[in-house]
N, C-alpha and C. Protein backbone atom coordinates (compact mmCIF):
# COMPACT_ATOMS: atom_id res chain seq x y z
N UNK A 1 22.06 -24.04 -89.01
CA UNK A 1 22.09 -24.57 -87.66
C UNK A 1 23.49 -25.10 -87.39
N UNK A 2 23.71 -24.75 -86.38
CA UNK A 2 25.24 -25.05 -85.55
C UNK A 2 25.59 -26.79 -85.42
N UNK A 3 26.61 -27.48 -85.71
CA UNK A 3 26.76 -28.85 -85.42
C UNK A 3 28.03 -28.75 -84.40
N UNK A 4 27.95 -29.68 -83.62
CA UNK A 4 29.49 -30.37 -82.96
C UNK A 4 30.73 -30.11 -83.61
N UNK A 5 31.49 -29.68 -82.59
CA UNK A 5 32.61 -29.73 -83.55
C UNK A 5 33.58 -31.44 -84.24
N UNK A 6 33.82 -31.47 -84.80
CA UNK A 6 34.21 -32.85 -85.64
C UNK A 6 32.89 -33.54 -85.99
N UNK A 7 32.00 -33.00 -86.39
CA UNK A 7 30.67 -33.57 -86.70
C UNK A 7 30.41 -33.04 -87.85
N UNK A 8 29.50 -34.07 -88.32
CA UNK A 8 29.65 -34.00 -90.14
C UNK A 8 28.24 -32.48 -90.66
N UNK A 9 28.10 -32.02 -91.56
CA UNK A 9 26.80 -31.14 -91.70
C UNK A 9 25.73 -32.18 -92.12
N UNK A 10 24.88 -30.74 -91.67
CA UNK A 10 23.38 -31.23 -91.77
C UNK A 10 23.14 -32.25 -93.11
N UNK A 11 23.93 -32.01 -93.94
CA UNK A 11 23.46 -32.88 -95.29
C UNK A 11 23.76 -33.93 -95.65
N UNK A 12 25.31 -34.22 -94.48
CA UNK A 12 25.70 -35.31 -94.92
C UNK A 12 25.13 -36.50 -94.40
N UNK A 13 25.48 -37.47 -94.66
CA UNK A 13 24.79 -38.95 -95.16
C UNK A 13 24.39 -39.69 -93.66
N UNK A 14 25.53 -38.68 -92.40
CA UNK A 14 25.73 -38.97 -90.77
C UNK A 14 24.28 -37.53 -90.39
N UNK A 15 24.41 -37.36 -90.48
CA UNK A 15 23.64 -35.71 -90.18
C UNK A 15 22.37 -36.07 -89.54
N UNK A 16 21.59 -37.28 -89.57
CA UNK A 16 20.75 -37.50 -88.50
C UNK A 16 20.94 -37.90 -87.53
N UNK A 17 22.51 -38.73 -87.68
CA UNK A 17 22.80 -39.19 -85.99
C UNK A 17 23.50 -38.16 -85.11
N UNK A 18 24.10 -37.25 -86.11
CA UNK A 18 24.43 -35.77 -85.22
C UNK A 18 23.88 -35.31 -84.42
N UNK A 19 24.11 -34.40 -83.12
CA UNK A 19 23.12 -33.88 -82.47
C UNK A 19 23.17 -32.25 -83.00
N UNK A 20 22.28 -31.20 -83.04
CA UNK A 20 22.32 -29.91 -83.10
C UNK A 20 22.19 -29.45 -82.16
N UNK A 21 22.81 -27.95 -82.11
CA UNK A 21 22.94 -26.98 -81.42
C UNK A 21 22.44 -25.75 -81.73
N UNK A 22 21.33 -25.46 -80.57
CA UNK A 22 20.82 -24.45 -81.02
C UNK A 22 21.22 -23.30 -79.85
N UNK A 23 21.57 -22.35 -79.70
CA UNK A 23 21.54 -20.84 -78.95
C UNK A 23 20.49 -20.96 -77.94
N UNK A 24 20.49 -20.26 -76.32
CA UNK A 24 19.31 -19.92 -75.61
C UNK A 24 19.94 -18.58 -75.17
N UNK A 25 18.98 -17.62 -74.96
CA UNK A 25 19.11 -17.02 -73.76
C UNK A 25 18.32 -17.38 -72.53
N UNK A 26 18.55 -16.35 -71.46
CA UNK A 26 17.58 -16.97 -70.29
C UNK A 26 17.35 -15.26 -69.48
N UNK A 27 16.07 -15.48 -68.66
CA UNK A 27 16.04 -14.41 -68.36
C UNK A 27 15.08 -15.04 -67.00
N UNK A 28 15.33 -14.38 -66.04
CA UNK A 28 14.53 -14.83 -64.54
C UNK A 28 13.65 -13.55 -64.38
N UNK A 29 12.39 -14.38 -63.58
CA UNK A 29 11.37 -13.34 -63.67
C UNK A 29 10.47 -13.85 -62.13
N UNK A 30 10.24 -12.77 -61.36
CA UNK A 30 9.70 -13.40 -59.80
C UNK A 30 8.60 -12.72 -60.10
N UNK A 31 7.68 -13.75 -59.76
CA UNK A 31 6.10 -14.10 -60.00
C UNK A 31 5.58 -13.96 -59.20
N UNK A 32 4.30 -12.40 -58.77
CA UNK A 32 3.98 -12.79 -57.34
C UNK A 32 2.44 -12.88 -57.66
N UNK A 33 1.55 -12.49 -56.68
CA UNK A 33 -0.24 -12.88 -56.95
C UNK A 33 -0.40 -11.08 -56.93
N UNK A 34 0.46 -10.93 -57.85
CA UNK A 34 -0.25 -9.11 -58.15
C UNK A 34 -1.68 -9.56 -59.17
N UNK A 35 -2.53 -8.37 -59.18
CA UNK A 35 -3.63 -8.74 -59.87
C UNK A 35 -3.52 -8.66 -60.95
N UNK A 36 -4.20 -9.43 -62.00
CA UNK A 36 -3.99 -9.30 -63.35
C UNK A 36 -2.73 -9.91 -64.02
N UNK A 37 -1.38 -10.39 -63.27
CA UNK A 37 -0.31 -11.26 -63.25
C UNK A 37 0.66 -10.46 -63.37
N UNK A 38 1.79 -10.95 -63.64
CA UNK A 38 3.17 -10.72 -64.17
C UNK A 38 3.56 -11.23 -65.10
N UNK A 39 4.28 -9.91 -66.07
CA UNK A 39 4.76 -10.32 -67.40
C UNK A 39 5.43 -11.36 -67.33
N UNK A 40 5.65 -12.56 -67.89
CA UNK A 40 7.06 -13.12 -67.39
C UNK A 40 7.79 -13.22 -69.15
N UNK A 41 7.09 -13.27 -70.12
CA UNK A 41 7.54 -13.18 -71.69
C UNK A 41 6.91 -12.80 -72.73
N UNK A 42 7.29 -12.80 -74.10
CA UNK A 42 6.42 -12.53 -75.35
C UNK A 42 6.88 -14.03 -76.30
N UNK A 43 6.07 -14.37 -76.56
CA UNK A 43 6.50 -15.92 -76.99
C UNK A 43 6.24 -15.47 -78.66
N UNK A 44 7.20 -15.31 -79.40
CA UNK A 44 7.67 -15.28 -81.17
C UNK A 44 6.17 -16.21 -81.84
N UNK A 45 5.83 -15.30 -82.66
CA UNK A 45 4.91 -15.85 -84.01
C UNK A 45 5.67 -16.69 -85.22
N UNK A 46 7.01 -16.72 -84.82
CA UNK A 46 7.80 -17.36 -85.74
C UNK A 46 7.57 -19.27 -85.51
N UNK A 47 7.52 -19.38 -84.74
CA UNK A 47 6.94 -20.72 -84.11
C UNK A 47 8.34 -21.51 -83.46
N UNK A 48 9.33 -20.71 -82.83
CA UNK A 48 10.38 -21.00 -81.51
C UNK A 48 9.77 -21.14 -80.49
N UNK A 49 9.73 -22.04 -79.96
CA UNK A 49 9.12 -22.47 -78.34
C UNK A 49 9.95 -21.59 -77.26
N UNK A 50 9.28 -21.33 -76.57
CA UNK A 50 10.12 -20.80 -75.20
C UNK A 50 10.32 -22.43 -74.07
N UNK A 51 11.10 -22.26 -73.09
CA UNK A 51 10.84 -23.38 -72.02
C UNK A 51 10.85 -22.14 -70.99
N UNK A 52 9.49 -22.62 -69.99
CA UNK A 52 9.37 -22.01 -69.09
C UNK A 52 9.66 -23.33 -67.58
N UNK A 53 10.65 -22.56 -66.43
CA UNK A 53 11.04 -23.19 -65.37
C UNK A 53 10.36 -22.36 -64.25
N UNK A 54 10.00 -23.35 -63.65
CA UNK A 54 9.57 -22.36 -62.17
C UNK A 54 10.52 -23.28 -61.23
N UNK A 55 11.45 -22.56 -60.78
CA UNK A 55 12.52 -22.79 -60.21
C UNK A 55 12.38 -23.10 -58.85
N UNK A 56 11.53 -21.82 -57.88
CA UNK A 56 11.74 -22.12 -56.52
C UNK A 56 10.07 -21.51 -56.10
N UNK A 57 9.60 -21.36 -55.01
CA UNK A 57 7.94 -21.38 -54.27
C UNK A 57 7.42 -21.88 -54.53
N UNK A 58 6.21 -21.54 -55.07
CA UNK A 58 5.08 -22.50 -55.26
C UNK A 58 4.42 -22.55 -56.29
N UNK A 59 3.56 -23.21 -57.00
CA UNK A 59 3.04 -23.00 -58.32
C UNK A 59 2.83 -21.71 -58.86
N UNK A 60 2.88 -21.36 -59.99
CA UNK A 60 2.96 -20.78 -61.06
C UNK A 60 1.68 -20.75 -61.97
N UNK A 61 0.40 -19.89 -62.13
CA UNK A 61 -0.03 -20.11 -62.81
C UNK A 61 -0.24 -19.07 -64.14
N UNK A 62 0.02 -19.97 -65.61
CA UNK A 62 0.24 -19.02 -66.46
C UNK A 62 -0.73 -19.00 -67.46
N UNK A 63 -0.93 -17.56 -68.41
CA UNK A 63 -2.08 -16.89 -68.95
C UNK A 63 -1.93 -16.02 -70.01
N UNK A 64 -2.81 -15.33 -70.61
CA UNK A 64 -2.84 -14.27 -70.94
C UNK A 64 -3.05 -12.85 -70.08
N UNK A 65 -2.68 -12.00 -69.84
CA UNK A 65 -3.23 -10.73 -69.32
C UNK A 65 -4.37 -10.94 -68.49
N UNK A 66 -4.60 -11.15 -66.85
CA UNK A 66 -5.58 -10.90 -66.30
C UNK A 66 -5.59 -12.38 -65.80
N UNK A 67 -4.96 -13.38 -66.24
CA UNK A 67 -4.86 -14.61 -65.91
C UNK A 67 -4.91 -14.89 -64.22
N UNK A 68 -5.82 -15.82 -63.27
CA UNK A 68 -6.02 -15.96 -62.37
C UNK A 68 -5.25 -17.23 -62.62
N UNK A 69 -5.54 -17.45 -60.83
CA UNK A 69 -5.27 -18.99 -60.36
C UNK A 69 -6.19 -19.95 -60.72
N UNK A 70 -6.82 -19.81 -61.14
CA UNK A 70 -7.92 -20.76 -61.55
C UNK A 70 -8.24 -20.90 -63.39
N UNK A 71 -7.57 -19.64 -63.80
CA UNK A 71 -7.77 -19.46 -65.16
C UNK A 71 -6.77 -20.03 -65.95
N UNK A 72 -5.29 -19.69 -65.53
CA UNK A 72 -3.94 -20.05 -65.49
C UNK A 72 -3.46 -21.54 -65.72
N UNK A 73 -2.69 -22.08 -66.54
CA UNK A 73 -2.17 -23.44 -66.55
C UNK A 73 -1.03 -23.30 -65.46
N UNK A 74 -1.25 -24.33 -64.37
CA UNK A 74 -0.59 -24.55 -63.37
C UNK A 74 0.91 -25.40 -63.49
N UNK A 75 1.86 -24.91 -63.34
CA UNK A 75 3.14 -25.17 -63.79
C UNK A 75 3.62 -24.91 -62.08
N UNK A 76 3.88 -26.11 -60.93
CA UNK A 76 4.43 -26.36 -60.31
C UNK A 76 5.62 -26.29 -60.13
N UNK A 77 6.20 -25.69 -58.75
CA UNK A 77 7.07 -25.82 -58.25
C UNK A 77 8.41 -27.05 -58.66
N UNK A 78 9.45 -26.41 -59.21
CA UNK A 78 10.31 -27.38 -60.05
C UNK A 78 9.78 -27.82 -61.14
N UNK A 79 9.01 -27.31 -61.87
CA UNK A 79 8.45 -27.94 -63.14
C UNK A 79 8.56 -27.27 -64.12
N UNK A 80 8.82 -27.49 -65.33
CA UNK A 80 9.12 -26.73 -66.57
C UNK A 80 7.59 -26.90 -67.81
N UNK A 81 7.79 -25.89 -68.45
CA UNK A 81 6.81 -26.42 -69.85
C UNK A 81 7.59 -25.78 -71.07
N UNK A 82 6.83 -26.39 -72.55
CA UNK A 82 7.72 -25.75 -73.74
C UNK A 82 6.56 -25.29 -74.03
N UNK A 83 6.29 -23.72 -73.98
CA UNK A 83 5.31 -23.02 -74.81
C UNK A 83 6.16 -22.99 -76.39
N UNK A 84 5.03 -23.23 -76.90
CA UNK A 84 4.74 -22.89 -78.97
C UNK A 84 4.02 -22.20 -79.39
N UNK A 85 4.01 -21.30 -80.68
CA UNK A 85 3.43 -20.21 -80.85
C UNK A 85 3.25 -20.15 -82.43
N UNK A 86 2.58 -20.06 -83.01
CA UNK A 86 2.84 -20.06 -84.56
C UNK A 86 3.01 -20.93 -85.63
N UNK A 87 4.17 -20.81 -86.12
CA UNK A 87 4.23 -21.94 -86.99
C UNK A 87 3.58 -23.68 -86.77
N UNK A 88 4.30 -24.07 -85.18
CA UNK A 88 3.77 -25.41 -84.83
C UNK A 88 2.77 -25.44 -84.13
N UNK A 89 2.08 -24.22 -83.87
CA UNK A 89 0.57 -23.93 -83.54
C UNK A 89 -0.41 -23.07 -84.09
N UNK A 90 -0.61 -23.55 -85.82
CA UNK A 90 -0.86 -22.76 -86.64
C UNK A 90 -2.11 -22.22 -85.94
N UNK A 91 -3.16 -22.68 -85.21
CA UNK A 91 -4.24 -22.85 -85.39
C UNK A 91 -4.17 -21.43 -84.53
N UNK A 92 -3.33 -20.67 -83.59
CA UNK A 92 -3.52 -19.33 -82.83
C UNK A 92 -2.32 -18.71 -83.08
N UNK A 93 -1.35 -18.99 -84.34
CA UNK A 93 -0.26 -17.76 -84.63
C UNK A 93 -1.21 -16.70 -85.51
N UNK A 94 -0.38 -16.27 -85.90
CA UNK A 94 -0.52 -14.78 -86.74
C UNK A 94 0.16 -13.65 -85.99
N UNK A 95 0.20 -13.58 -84.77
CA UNK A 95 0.73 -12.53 -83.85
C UNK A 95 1.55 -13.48 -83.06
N UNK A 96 2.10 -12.46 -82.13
CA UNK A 96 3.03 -12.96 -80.99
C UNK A 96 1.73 -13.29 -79.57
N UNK A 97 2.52 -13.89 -78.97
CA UNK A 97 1.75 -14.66 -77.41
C UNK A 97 2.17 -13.41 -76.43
N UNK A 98 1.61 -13.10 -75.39
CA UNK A 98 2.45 -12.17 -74.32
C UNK A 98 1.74 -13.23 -73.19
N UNK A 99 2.60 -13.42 -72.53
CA UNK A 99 2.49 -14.85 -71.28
C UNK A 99 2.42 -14.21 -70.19
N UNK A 100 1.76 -14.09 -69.31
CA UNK A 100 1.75 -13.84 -67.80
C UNK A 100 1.86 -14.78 -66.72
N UNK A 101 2.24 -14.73 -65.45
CA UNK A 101 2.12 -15.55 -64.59
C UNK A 101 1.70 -14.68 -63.09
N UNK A 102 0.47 -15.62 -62.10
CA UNK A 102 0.45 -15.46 -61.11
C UNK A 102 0.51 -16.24 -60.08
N UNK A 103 0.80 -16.22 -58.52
CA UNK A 103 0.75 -17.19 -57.76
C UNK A 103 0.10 -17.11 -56.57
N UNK A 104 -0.37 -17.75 -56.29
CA UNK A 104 -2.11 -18.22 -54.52
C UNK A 104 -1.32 -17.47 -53.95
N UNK A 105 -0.33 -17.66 -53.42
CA UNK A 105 0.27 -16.70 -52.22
C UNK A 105 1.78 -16.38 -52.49
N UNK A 106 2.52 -15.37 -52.24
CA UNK A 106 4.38 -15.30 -51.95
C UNK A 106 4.30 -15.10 -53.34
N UNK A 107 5.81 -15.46 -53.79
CA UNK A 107 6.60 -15.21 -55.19
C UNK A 107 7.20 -16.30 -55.41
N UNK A 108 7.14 -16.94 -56.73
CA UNK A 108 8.38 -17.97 -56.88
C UNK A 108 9.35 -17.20 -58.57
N UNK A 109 10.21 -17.86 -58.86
CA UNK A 109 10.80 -17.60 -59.75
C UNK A 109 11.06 -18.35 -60.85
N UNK A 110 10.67 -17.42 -61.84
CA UNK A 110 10.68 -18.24 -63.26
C UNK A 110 11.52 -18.10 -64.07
N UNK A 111 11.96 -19.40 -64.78
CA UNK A 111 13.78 -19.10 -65.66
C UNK A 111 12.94 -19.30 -67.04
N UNK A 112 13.18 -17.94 -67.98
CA UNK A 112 12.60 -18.36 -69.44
C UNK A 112 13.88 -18.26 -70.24
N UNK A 113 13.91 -19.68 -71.08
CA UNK A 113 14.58 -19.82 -71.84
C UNK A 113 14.44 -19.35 -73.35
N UNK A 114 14.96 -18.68 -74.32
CA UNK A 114 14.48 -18.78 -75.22
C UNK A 114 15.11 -19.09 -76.56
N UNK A 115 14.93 -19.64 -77.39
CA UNK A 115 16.07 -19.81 -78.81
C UNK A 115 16.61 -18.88 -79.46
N UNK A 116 17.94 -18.45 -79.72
CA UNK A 116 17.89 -17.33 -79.77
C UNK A 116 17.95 -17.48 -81.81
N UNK A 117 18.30 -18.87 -82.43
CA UNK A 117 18.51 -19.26 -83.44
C UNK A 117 17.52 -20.11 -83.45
N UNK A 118 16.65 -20.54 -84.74
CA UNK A 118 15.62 -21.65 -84.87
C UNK A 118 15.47 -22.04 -86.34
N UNK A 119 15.93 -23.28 -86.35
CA UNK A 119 15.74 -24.15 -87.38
C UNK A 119 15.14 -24.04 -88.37
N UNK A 120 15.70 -22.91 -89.86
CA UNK A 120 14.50 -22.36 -90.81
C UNK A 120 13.97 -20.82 -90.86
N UNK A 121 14.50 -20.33 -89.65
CA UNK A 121 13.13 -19.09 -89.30
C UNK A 121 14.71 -18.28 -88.86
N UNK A 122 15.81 -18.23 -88.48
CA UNK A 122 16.86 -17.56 -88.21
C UNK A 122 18.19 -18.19 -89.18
């Protein structure tokens, strides 16, 4: 894992007051109320969280495949979440997540972040 520059490593004796640096990419994805949803990611069995942003319209609701508005965890307008998958959610890894999103009416847009390095696992 990446440290600050003039910052001591992970081992040394400072290394918890350090901050780390980890890699994202990002990828935007417009969410509309098609049936059955929109892909918006595949969330890693490695157990790297994604952060999901819904940037601009109106709620966001997200799923597995087929995910409704009512079925869907509702992630509002300007609101973010950290999906986990695996490792720190032993209890449904073994495979990868595939995330969908749909929305009541229009399109809004979703910013997925993802790690592109993770602590142990890269």
């Amino acid at each position: 894992m990446a440290v600050f520059p003039q910052q001591n490593p992970r081992n040394s004796s400072a290394a918890t007051s350090d901050p780390s640096v980890v890699p994202v990419s990002s990828a935007t994805v417009s969410v509309a109320s098609t049936a059955g949803g929109t892909s918006i990611t595949t969330v890693s069995d490695s157990g790297s969280p994604v952060l999901l942003v819904n940037g601009s319209g109106g709620t966001v609701y997200i799923g597995n495949s087929g995910v409704t508005t009512s079925t869907g965890y509702a992630l509002a307008a300007s609101s973010s979440v950290l999906v986990a998958y695996g490792e720190f959610a032993p209890q449904y890894g073994g495979t990868v997540c595939n995330l969908y999103g749909i929305t009541a009416t229009g399109t809004s847009t979703v910013t997925v972040y993802t790690l592109t390095s993770w602590p142990g696992i890269n």
